[in-house]
Protein backbone atom coordinates (compact mmCIF):
# COMPACT_ATOMS: atom_id res chain seq x y z
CA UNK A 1 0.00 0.00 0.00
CA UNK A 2 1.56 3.96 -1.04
CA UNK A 3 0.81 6.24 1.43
CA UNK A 4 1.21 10.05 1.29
CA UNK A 5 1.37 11.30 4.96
CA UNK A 6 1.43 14.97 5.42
CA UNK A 7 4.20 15.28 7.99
CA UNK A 8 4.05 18.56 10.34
CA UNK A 9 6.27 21.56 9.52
CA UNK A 10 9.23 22.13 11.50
CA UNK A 11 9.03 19.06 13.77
CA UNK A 12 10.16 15.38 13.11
CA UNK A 13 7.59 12.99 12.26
CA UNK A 14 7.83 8.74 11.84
CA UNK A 15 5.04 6.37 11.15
CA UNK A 16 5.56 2.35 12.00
CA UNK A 17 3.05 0.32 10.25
CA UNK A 18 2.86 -3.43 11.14
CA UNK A 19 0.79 -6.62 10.16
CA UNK A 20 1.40 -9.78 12.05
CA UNK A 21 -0.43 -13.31 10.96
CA UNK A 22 0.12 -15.81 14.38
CA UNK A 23 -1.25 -19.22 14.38
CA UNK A 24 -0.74 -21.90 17.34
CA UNK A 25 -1.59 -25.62 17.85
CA UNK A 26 -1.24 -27.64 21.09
CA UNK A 27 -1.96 -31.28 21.76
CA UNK A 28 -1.31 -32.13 25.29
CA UNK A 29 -1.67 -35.65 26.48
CA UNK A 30 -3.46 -36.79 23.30
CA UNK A 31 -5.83 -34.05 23.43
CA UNK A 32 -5.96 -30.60 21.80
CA UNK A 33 -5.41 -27.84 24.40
CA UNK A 34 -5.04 -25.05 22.17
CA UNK A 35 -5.76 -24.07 18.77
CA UNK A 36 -5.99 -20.48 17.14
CA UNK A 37 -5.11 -17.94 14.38
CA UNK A 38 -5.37 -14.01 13.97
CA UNK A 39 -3.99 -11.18 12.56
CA UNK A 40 -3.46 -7.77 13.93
CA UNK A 41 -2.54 -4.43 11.77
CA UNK A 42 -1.38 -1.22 13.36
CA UNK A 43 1.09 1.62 13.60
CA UNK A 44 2.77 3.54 16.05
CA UNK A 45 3.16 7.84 15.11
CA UNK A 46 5.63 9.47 16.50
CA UNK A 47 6.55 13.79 16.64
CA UNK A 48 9.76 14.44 17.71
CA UNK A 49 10.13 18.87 18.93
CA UNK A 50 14.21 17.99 19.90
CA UNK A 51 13.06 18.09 23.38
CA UNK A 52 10.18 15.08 24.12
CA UNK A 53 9.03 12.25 21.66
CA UNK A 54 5.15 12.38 21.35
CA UNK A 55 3.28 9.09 20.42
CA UNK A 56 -0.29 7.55 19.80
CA UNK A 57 -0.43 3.93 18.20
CA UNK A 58 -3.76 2.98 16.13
CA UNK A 59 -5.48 -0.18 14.73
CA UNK A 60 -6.97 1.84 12.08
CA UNK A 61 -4.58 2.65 9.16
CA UNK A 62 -7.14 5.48 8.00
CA UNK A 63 -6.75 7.34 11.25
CA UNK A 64 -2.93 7.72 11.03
CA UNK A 65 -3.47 10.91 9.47
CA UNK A 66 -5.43 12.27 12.32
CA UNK A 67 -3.37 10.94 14.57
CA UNK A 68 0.00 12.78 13.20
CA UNK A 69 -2.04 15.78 13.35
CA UNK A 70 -3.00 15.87 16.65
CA UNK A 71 0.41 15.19 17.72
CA UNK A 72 1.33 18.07 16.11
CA UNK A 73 -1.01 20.31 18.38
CA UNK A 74 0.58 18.92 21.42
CA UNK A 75 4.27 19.42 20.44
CA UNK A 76 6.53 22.74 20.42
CA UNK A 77 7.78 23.21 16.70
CA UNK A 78 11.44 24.03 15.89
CA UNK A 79 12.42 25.29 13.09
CA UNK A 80 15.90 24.24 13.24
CA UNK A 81 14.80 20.28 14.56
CA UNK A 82 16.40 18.78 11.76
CA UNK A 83 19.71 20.30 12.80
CA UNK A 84 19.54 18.53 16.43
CA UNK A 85 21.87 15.81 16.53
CA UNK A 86 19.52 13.04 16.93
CA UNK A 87 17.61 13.93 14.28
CA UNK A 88 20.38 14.56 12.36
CA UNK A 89 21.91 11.42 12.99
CA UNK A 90 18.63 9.19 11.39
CA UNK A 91 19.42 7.82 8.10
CA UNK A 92 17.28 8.20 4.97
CA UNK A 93 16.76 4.62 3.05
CA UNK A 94 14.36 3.48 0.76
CA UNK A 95 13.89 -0.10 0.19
CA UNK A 96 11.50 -3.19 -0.27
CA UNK A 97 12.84 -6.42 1.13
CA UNK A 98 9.99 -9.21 1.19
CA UNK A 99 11.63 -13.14 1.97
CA UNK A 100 8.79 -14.99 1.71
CA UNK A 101 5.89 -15.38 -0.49
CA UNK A 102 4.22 -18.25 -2.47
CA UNK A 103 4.63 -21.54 -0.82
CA UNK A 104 7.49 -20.21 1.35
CA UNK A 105 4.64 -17.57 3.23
CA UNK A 106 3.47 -19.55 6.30
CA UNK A 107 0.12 -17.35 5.80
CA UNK A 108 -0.41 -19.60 2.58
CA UNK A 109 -0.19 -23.13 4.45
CA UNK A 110 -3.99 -24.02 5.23
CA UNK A 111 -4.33 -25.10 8.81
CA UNK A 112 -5.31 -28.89 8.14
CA UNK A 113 -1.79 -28.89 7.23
CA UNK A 114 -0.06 -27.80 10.37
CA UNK A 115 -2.40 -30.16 12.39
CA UNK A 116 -1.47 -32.74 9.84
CA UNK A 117 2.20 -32.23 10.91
CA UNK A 118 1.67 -32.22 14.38
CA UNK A 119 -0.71 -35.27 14.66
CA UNK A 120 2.04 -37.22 12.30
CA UNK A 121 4.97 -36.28 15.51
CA UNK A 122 2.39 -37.19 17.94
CA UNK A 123 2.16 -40.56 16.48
CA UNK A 124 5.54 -41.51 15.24
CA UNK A 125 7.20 -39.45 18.69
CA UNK A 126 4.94 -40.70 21.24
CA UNK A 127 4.39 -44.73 22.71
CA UNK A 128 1.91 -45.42 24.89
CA UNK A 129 2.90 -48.37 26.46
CA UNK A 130 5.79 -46.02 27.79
CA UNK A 131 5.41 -46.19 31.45
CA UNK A 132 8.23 -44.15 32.38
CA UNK A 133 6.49 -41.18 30.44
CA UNK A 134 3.74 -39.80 32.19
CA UNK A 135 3.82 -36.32 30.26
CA UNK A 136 3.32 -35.41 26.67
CA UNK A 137 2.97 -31.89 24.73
CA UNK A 138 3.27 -31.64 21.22
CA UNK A 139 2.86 -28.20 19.65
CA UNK A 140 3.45 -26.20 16.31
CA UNK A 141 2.78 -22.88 15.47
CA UNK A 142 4.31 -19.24 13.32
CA UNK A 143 4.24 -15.80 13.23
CA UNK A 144 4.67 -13.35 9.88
CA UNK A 145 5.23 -9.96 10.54
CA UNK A 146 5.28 -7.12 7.84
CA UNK A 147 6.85 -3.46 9.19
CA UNK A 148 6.31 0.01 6.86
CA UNK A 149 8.46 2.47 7.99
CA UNK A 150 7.49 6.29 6.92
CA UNK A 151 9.87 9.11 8.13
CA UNK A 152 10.07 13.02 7.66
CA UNK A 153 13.18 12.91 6.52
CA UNK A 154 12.20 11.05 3.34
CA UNK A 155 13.05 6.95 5.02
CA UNK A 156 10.79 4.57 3.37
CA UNK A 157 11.72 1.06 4.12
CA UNK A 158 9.54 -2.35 4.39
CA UNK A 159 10.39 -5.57 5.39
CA UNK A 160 9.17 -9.05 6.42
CA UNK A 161 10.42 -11.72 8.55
CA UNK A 162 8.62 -14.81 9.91
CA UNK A 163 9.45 -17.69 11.73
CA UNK A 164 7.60 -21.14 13.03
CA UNK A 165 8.22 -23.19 15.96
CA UNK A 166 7.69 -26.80 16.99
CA UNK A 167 8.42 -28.33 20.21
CA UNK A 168 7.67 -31.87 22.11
CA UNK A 169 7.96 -31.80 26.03
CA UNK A 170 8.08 -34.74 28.20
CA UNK A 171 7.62 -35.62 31.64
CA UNK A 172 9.21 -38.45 33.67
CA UNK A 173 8.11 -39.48 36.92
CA UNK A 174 11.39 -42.18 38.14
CA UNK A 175 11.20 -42.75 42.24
CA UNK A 176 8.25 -40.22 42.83
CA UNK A 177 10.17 -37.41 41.47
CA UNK A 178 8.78 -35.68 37.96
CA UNK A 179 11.56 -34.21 35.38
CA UNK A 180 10.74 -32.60 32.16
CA UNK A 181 12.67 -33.07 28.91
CA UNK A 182 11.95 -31.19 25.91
CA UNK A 183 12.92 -30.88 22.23
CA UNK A 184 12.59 -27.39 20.27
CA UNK A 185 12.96 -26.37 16.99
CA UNK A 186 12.48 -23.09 15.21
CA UNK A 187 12.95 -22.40 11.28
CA UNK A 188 12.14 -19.55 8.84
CA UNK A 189 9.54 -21.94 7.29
CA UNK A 190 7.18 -24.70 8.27
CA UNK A 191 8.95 -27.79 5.36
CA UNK A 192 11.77 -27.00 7.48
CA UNK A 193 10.13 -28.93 10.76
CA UNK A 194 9.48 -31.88 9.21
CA UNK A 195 11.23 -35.21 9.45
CA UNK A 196 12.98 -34.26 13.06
CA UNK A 197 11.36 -37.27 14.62
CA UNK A 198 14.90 -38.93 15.06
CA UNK A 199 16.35 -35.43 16.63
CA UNK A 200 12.74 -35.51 19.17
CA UNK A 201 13.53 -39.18 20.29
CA UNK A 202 16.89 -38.74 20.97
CA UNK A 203 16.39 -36.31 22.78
CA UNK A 204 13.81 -37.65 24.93
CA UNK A 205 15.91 -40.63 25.68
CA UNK A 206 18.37 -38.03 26.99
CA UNK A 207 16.62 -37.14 29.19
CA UNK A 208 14.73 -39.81 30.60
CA UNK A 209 18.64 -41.43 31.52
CA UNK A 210 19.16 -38.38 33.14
CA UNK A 211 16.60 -38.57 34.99
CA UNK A 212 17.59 -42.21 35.74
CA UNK A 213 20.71 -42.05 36.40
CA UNK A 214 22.11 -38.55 37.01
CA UNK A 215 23.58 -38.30 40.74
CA UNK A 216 23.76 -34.49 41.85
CA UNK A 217 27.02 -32.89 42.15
CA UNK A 218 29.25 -32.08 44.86
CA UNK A 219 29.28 -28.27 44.82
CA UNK A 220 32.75 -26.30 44.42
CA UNK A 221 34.74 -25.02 41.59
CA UNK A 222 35.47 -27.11 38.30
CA UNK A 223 36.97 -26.92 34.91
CA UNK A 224 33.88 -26.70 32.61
CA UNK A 225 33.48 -27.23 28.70
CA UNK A 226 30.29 -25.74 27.83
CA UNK A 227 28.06 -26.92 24.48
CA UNK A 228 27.30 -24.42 21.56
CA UNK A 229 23.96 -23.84 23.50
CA UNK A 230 25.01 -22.98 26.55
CA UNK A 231 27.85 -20.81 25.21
CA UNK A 232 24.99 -19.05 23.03
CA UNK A 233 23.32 -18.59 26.57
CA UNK A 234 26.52 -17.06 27.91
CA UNK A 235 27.23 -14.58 25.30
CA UNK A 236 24.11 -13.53 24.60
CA UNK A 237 23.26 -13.18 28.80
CA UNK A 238 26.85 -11.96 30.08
CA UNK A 239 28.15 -10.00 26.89
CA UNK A 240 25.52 -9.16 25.02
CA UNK A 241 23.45 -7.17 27.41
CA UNK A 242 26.67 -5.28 28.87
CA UNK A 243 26.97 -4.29 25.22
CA UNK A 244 23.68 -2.24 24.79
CA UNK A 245 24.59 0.95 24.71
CA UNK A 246 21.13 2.50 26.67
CA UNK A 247 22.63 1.28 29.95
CA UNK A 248 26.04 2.79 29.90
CA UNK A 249 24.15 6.51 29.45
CA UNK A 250 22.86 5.49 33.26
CA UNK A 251 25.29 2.91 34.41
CA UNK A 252 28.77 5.43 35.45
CA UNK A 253 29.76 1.94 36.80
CA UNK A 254 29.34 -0.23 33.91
CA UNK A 255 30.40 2.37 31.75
CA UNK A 256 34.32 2.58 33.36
CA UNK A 257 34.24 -1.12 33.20
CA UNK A 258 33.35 -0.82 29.50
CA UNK A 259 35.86 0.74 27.38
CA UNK A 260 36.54 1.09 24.09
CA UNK A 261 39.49 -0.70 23.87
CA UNK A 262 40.35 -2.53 27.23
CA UNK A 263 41.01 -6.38 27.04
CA UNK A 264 38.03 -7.41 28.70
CA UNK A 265 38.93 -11.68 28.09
CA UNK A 266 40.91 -14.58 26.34
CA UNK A 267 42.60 -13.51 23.11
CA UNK A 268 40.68 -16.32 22.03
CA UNK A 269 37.08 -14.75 21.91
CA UNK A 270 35.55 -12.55 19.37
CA UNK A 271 31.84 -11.80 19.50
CA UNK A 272 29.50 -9.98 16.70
CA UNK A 273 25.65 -8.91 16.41
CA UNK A 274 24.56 -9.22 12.74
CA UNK A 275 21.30 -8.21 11.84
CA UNK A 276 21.41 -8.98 8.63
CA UNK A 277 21.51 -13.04 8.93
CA UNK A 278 18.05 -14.38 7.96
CA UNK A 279 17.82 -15.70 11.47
CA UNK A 280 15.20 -15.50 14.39
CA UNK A 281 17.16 -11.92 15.36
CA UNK A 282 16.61 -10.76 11.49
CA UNK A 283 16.03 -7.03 11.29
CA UNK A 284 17.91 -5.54 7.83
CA UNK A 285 16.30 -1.92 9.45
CA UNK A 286 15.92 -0.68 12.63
CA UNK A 287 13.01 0.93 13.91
CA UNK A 288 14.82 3.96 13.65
CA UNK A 289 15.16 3.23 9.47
CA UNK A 290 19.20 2.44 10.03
CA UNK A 291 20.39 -0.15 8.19
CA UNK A 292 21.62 -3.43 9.79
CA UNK A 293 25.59 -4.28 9.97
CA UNK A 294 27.54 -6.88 11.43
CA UNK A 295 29.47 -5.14 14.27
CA UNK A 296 32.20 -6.76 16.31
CA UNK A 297 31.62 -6.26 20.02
CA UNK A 298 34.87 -7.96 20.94
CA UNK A 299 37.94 -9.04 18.60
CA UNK A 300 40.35 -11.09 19.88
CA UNK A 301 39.50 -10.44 23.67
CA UNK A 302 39.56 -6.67 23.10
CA UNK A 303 35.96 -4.38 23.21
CA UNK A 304 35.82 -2.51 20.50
CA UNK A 305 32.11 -2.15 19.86
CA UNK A 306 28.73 -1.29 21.72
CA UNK A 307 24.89 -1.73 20.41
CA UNK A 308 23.56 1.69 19.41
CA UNK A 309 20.08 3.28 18.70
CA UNK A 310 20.34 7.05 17.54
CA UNK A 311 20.17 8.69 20.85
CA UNK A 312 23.12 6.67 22.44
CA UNK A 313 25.42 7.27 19.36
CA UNK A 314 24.81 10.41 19.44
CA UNK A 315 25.76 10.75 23.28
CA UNK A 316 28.38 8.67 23.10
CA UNK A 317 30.58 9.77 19.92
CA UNK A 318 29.87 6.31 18.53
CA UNK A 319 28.59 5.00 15.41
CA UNK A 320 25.18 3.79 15.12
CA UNK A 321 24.73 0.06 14.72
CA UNK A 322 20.95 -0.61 13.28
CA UNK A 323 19.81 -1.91 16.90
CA UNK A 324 17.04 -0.11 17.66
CA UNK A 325 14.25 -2.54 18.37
CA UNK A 326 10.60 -2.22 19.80
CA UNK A 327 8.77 -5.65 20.45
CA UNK A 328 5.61 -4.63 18.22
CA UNK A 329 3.96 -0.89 16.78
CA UNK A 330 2.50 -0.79 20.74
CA UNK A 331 6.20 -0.23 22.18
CA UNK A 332 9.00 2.70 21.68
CA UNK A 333 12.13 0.85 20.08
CA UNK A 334 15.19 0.59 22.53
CA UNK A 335 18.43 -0.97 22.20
CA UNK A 336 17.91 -4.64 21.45
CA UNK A 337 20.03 -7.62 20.49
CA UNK A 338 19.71 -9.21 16.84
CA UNK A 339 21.77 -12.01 16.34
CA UNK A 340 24.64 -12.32 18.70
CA UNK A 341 27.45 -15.16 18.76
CA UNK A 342 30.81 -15.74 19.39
CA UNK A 343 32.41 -16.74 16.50
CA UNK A 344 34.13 -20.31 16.17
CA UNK A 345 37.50 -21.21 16.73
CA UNK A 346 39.93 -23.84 15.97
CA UNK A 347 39.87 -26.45 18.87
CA UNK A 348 38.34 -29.66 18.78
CA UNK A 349 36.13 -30.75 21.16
CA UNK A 350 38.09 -34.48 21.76
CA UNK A 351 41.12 -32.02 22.51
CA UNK A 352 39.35 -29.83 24.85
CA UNK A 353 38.23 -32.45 26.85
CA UNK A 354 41.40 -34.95 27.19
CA UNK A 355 43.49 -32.71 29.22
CA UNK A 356 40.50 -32.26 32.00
CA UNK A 357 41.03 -34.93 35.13
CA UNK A 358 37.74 -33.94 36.75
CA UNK A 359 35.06 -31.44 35.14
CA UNK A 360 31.66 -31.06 33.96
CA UNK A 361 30.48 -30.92 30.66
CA UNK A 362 27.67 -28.60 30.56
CA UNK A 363 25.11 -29.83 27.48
CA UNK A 364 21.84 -27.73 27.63
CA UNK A 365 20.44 -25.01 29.93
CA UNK A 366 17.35 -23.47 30.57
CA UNK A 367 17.57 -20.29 31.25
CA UNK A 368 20.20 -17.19 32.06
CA UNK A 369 20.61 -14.09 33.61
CA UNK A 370 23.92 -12.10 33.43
CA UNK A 371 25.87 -8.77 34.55
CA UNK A 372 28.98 -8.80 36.48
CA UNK A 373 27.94 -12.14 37.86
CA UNK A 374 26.32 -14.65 35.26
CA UNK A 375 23.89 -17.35 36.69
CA UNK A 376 22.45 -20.35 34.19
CA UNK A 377 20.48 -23.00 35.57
CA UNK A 378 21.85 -26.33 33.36
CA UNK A 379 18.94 -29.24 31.98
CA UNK A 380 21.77 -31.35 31.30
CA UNK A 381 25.79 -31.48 32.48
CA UNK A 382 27.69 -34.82 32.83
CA UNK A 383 30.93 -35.73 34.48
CA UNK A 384 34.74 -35.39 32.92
CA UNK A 385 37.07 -38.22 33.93
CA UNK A 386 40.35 -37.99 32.62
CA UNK A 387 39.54 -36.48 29.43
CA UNK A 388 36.61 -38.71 28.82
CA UNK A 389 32.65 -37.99 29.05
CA UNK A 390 31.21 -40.29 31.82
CA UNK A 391 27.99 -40.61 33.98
CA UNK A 392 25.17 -37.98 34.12
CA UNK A 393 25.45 -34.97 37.14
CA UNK A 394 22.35 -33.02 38.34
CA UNK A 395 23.62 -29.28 38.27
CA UNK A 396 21.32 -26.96 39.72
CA UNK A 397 23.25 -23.62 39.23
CA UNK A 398 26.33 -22.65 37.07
CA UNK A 399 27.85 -19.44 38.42
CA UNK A 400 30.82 -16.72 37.28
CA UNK A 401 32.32 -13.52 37.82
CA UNK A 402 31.55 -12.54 34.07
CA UNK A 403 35.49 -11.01 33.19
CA UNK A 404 37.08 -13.55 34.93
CA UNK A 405 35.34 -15.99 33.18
CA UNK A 406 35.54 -14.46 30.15
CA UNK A 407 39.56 -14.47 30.91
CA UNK A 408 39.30 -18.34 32.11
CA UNK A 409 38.49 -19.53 28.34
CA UNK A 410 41.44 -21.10 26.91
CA UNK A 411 40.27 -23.35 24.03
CA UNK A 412 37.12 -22.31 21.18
CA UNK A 413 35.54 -24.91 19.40
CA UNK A 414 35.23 -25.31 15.58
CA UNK A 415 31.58 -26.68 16.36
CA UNK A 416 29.74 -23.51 16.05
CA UNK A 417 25.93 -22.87 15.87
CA UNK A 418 23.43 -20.57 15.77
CA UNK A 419 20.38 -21.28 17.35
CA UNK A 420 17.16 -19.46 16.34
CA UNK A 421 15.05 -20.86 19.47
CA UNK A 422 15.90 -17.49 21.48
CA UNK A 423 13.75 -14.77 22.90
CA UNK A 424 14.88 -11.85 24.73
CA UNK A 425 13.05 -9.73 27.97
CA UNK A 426 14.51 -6.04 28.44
CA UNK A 427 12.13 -3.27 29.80
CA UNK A 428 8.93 -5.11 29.52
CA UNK A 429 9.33 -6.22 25.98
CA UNK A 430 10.09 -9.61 24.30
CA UNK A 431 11.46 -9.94 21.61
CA UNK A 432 12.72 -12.53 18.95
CA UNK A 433 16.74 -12.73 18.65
CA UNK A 434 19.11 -15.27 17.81
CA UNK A 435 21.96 -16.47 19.84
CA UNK A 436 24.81 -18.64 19.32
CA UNK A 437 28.33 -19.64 19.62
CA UNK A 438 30.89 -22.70 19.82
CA UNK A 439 32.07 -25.01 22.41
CA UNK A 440 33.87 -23.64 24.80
CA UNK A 441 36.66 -24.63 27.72
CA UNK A 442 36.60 -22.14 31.04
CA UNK A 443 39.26 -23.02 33.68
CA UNK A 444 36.92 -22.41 36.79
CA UNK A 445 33.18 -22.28 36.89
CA UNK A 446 31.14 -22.79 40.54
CA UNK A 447 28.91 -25.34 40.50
CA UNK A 448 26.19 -26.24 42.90
């Protein structure tokens, strides 16, 4: 759709148009839990007067008009607001970028089909006669999203991106205690989640010996190698959040810690955000209109790049970086994440292991939170023994002083992926990223 706003005089003006298509599908325990579709079209106007952003969002395209207008009453004009430094510092792009259409638009598969997918896992991935599996969920679902961005300044930029999910969970019940196990999968589009039946199983006999057999752990300090996964959790919880650039402008603290420039860890780390990769973090414009780039946040153990939006560039003396992010056309965009890894190295993971007498191999984790201490809480970790893999450990917290950790790395996998089953909480938004990373070996991790 062309649109021809008529933007205010002498103040800066942005409209955000989105359309998202979700559709979800749950069978729990053989029966259908949930099942639903809808789609949702709005935009988000914004007036900018150099001092105070005004905003209204809308469901009705047809209003935006109104909307910008009365904006305009509220705010002060300035003739000079597209000298202010902010302002000034917004690119101007025009561009169409549309991925998927046809077959590949998830909006064109008819729902019998995504039922007939899931009720074809449910069969081949489930046994009833299982009696050490007293839990099953099987679920499938995708999201589309279409953004229009409008600016003042002459920015014109659209874009899609979509993404659909599929997951199997499983409970155990071994000895009167219940442990869940899970298998998840997400892909740009839905022929991509078939035929991981092999990949589901596997996994579920994971972690049903786990929960057999795993003996928890004596808590103290030990030489850990950590998966792809949970090094994805790492970086993207410990690193990547340190690097967005809103909290140094509040954070002196974090801000001295965080030079341009310092060795901040191992010679052996580099880590980038990239929105550009057609990944779950895909975002080739901001919602600012600046283009995405890959940007290096360390190289070689060195910081020498932050996550920007306009604003903190602007404060900072830095260059923008295309990561200004707002979950959906109801939210103002902040400095967000994209897709954020630490790139691979050289070592391989039979060589990072053989010179450990007695570690843990973390495998999987569920969930992170990081600043100058990092906390994960592992699904799956198994004993070391002289540079071998050996019996299953229950691990109930992974802990770290984030730079010394970040010094304590001393080998990097070649075994690197990137792993689109992220989503990221920062202010009261979520949003979809991608996080990833290699194998790695850290000399002292507590364990409890």
């Amino acid at each position: 759709m062309d649109y021809n706003f008529k933007f205010p005089k002498d103040l800066y003006s942005e409209v955000r148009i989105e359309e998202r298509y979700r559709i979800w599908l749950t069978i729990r325990n053989g029966k259908i839990e949930n099942d639903g579709a809808y789609t949702e079209v709005g935009a988000m106007v914004r007036v900018f007067d150099g001092n105070m952003w005004y905003t209204a969002t809308t469901n009705t395209l047809e209003d935006i008009q109104s909307q910008l207008d009365s904006l305009t009453k509220i705010a002060t004009p300035d003739p000079d607001i597209y000298e202010n430094e902010v302002v000034k510092a917004f690119e101007v792009n025009q561009d169409v970028i549309m991925n998927f259409d046809k077959e590949s638009d998830l909006r064109n598969v008819p729902r019998s089909r995504w039922k007939e997918i899931l009720d074809d896992y449910v069969e081949k991935c489930s046994d009833p006669e299982d009696k050490d599996v007293t839990f099953r969920e099987c679920y499938i679902g995708g999201e589309h999203e279409k953004k229009h961005l409008i600016t003042s300044k002459g920015t014109d930029v659209a874009w899609d991106m979509q993404s659909c999910y599929f997951g199997f969970n499983y409970g155990f019940t071994v000895d009167g205690v219940t442990s869940y196990g899970n298998y998840y999968a997400v892909k740009m589009t839905l022929p991509e989640l078939i035929g991981l039946e092999e990949k589901v199983l596997e996994k579920k006999e994971l972690y049903l010996d786990y929960a057999k057999n795993a003996k928890d752990i004596d808590p103290g300090e030990y030489e850990c190698v950590l998966a792809p996964m949970v090094t994805a959790m790492f970086t993207h919880e410990s690193f990547g959040h340190k690097s967005e650039a809103d909290f140094m402008l509040t954070d002196k603290t974090l801000a001295k810690e965080w030079v341009i420039g310092k060795k901040v860890g191992s010679e052996k780390i580099s880590i980038c955000d990239d929105g550009q990769l057609l990944n779950h973090g895909y975002a080739p414009y901001d919602d600012e209109g600046t283009k995405a780039c890959k940007t290096y946040l360390m190289k070689d153990g060195v910081l020498i790049g932050r996550l920007h939006d306009s604003k903190s560039a602007v404060t900072m003396g830095e260059q923008k970086t295309g990561n200004s992010r707002a979950q959906d056309y109801h939210k103002q965009p902040i400095v967000r994440m994209t897709n954020t890894y630490m790139e691979p190295g050289t070592d391989k993971f039979e060589d990072m292991i053989a010179g450990i007498k007695d570690g843990i191999y973390v495998r999987d984790v569920s969930n992170g939170t990081g600043n100058s201490t990092f906390v994960m809480n592992p699904t799956l970790c198994f004993r070391i023994r002289d540079g071998k893999v050996c019996e299953p450990v229950r691990v109930h917290m992974l802990t770290g002083n984030v730079f010394r950790a970040l010094f304590d790395v001393d080998a990097v996998g070649d075994d690197y992926e990137l792993f689109d089953t992220y989503s990221c909480g920062k202010n009261g938004q979520d949003l979809r990223v991608s996080a990833g990373g290699p194998s790695i070996r850290v000399k002292k991790l507590s364990i409890s």
